[in-house]
C-alpha atoms as a PDB file:
ATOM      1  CA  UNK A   1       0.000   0.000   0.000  1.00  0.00           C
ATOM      2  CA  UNK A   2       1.410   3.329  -1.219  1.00  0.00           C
ATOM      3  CA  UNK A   3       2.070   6.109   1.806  1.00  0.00           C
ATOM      4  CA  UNK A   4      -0.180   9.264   1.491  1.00  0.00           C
ATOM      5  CA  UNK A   5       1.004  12.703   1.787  1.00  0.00           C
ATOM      6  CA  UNK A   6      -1.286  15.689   1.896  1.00  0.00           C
ATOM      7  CA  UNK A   7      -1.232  17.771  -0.897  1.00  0.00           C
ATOM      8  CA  UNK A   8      -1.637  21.651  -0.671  1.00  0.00           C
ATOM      9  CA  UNK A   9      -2.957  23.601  -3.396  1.00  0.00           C
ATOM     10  CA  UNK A  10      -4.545  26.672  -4.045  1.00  0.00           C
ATOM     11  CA  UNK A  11      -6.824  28.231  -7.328  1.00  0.00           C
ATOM     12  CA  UNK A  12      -9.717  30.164  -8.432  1.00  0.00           C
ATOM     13  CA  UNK A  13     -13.080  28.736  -7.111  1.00  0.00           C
ATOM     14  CA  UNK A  14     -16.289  29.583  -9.644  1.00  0.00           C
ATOM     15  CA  UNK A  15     -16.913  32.442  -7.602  1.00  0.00           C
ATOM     16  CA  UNK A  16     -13.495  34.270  -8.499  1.00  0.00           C
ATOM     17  CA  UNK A  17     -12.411  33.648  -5.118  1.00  0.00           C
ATOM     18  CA  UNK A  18      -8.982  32.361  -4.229  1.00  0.00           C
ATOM     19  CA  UNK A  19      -9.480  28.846  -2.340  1.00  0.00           C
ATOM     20  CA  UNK A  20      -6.374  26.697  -0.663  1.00  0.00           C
ATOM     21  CA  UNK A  21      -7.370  23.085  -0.031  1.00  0.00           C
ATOM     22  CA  UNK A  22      -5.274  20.296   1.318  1.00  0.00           C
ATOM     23  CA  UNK A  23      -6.521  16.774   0.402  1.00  0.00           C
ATOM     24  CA  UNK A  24      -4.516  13.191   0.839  1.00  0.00           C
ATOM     25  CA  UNK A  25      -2.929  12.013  -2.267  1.00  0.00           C
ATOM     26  CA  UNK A  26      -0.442   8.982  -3.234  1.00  0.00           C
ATOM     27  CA  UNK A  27       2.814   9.691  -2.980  1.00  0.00           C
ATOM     28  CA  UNK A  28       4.191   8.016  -6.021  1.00  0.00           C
ATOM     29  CA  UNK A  29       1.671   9.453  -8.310  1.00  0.00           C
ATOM     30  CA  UNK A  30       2.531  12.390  -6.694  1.00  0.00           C
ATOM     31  CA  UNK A  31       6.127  12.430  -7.457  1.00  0.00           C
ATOM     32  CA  UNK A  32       5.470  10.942 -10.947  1.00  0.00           C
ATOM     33  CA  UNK A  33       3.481  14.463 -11.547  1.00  0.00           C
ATOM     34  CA  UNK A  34       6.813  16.492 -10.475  1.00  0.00           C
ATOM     35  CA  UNK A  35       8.952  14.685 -13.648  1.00  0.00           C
ATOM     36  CA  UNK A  36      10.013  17.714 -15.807  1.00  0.00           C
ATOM     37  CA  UNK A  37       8.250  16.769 -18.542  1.00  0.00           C
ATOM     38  CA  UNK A  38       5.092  17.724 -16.752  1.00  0.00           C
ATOM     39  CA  UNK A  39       4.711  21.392 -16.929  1.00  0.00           C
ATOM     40  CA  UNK A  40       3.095  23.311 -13.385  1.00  0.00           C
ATOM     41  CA  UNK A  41      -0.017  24.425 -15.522  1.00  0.00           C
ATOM     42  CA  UNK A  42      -0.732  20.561 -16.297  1.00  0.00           C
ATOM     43  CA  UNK A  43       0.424  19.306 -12.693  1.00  0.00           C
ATOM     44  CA  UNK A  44      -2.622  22.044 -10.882  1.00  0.00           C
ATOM     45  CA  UNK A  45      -5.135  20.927 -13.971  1.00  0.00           C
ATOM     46  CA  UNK A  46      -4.443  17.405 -12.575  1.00  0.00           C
ATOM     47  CA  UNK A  47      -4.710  18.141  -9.056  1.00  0.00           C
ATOM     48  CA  UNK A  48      -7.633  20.414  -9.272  1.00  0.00           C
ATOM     49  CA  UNK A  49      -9.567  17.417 -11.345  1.00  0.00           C
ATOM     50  CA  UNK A  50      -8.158  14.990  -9.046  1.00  0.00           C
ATOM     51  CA  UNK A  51      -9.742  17.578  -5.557  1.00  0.00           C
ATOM     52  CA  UNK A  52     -13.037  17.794  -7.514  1.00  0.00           C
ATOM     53  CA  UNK A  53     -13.530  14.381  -7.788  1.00  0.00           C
ATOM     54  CA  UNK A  54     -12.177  13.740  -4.409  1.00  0.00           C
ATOM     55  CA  UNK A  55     -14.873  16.173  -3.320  1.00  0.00           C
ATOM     56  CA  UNK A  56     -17.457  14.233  -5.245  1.00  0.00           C
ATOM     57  CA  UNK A  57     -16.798  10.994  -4.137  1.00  0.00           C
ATOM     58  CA  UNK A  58     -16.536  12.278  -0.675  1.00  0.00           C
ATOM     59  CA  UNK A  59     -19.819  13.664  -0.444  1.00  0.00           C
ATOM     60  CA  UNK A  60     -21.508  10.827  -1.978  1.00  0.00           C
ATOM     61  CA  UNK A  61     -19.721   8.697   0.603  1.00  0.00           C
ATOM     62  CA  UNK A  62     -21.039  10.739   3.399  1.00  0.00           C
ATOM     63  CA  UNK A  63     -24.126  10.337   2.194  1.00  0.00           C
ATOM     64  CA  UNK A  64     -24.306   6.518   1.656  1.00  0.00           C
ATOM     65  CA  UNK A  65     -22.613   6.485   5.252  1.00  0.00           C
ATOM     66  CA  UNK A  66     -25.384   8.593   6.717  1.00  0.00           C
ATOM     67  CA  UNK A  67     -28.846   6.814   5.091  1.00  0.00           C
ATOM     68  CA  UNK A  68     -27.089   3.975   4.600  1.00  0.00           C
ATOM     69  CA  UNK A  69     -29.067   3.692   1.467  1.00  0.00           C
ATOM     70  CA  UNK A  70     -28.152   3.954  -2.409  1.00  0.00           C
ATOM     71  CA  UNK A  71     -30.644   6.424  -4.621  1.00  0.00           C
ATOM     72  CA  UNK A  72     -32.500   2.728  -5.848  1.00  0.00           C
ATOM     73  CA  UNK A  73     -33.272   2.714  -2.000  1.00  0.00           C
ATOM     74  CA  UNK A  74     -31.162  -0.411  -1.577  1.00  0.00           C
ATOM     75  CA  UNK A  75     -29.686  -1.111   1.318  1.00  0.00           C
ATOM     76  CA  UNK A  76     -25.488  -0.832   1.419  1.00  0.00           C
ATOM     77  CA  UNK A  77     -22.627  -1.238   4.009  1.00  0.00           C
ATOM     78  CA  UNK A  78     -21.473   2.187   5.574  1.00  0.00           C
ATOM     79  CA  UNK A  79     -18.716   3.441   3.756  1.00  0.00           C
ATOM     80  CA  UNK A  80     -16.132   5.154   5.742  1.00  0.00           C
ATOM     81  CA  UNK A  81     -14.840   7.461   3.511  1.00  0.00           C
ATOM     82  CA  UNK A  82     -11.376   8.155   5.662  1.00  0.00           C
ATOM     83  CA  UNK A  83     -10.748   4.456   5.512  1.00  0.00           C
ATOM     84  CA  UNK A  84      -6.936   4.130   3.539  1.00  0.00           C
ATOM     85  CA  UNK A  85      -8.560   1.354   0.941  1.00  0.00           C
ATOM     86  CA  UNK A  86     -11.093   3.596   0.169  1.00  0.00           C
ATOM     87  CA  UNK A  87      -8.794   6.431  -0.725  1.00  0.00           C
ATOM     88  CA  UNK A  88      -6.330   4.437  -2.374  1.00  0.00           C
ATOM     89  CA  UNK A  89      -9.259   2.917  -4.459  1.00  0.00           C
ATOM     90  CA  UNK A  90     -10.465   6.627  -5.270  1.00  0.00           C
ATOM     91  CA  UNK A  91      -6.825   7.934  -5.822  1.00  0.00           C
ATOM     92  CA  UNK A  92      -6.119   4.538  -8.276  1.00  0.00           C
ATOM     93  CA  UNK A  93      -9.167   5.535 -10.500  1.00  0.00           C
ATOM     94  CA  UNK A  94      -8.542   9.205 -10.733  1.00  0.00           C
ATOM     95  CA  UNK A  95      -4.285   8.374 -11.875  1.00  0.00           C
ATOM     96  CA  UNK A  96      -5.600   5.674 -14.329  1.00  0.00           C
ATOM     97  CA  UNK A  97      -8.273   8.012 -15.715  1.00  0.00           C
ATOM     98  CA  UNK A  98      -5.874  11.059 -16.370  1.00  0.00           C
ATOM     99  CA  UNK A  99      -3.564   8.502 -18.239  1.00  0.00           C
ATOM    100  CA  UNK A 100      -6.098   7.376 -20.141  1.00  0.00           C
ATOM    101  CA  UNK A 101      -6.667  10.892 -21.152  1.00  0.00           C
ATOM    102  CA  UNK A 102      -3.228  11.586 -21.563  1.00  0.00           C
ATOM    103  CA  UNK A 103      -2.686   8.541 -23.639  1.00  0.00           C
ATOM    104  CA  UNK A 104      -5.840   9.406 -26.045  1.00  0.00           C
ATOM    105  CA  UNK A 105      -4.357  12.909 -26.469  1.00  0.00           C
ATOM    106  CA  UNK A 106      -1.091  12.004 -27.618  1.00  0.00           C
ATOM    107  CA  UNK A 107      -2.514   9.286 -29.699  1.00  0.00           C
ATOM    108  CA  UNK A 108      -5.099  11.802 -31.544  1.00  0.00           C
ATOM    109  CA  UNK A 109      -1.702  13.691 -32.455  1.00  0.00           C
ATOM    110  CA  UNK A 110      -0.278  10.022 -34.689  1.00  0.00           C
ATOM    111  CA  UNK A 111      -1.913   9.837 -38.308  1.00  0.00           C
ATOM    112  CA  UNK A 112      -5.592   8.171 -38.210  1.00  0.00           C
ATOM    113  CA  UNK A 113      -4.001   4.881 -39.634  1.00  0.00           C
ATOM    114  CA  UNK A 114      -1.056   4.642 -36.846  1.00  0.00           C
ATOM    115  CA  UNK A 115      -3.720   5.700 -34.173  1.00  0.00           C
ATOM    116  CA  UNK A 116      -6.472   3.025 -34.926  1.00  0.00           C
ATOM    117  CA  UNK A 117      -3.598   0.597 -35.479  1.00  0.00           C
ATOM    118  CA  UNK A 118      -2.721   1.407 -31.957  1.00  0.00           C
ATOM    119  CA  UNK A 119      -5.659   1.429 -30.159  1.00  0.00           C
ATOM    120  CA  UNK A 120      -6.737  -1.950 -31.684  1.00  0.00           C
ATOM    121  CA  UNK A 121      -3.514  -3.631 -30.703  1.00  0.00           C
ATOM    122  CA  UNK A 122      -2.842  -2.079 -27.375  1.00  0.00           C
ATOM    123  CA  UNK A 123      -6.193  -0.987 -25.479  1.00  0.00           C
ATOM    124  CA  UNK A 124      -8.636  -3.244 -27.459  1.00  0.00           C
ATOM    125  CA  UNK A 125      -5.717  -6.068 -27.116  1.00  0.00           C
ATOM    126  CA  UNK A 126      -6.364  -7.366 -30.492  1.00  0.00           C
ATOM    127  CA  UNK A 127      -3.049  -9.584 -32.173  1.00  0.00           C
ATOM    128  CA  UNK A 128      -1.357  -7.743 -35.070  1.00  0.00           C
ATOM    129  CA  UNK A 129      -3.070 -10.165 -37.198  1.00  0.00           C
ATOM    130  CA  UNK A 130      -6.512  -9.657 -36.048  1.00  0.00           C
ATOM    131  CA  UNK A 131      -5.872  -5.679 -36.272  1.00  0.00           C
ATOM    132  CA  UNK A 132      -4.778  -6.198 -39.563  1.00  0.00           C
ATOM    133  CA  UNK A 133      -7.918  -8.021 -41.307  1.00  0.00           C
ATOM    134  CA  UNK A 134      -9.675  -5.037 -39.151  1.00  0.00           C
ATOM    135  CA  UNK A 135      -8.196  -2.242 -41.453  1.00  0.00           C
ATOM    136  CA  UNK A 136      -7.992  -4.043 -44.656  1.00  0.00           C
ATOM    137  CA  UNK A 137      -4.242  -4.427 -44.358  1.00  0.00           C
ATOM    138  CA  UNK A 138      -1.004  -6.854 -44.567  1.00  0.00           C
ATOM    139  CA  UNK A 139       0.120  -7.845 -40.920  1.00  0.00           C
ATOM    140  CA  UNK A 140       4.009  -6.232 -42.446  1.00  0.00           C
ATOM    141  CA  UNK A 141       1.740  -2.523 -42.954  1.00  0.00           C
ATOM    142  CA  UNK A 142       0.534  -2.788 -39.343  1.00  0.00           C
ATOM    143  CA  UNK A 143       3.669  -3.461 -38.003  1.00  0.00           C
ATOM    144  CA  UNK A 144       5.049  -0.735 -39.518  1.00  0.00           C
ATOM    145  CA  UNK A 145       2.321   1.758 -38.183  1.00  0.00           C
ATOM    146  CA  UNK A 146       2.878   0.455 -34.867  1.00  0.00           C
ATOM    147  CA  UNK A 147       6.514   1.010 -34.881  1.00  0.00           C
ATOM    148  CA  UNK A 148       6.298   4.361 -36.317  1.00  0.00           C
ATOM    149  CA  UNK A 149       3.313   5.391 -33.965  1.00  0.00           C
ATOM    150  CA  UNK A 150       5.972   4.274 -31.029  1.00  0.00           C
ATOM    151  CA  UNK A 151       8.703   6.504 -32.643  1.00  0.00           C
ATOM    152  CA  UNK A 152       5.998   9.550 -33.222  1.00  0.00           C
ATOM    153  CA  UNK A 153       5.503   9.194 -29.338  1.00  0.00           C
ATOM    154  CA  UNK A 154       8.218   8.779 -27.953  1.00  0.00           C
ATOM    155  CA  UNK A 155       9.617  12.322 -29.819  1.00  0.00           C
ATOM    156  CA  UNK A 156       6.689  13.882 -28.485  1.00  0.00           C
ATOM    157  CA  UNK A 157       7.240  13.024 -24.996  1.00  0.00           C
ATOM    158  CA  UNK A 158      10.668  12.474 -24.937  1.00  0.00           C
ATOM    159  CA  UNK A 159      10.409   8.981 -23.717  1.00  0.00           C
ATOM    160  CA  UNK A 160      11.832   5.904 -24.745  1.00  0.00           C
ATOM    161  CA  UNK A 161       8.884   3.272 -24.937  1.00  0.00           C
ATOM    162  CA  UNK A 162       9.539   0.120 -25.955  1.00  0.00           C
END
């Protein structure tokens, strides 16, 4: 189980209003949103998504905890939402989410061909084979959009990935 640290950070509420929070957050996805590639602007968007849904989650928890019922009226277990599985549960979705995102962004950036090649063989899991009757090409074309998709994004993070 990963160690929490509380993370301090402070931005513009709806209202206009300058608002610091502090709210619990792993400490390895914490220091994996201080690498240098990751600029300060991207680090508070991340952060201030991460509060909001921290907020959410928090509330709804408190509310579960309190009528002990779900909005179908059925009955559920308390929830304590200060318990550490609970958070690490909440803080695992959030850091998977944002990659997801972050993943789908740089992949929107590769040609449509070298994106759909990727996303078949690497979130939909399909073999190069089966990706390759998908788009109506040779296994040796795919292949070749894969690798060049992998060289495309590792320039534009500056990452080896392979």
């Amino acid at each position: 189980m990963s160690k929490k640290i509380l993370v301090t950070l402070t931005f513009i509420n709806k209202k206009g209003v300058e608002k610091t929070v502090t709210f619990p957050f792993d400490e390895k996805y914490y220091h994996d949103l201080l690498d240098p590639s990751i600029t300060e602007e991207q680090r508070n968007y991340v952060l201030l998504d991460y509060y909001r849904e921290f907020c959410k989650e928090r509330k709804i928890a408190r509310r579960e905890f309190r009528f002990g019922v779900d909005e179908d009226r059925n009955e559920i277990e308390p929830v304590d939402p200060n318990s550490e599985s609970y958070l690490d549960q909440m803080i695992e979705d959030e850091i998977k989410k944002e990659r997801h995102e972050r993943l789908m962004k740089l992949l929107n950036q590769l040609s449509d061909k070298q994106c759909r090649a990727m996303i078949l063989i690497y979130i939909d899991g399909l073999k190069q084979e089966e990706a390759a009757k998908k788009l109506g090409i040779s296994q040796q074309a795919i292949s070749k959009l894969v690798n060049k998709a992998i060289e495309n994004l590792e320039k534009m993070t500056g990452r080896k990935i392979k």
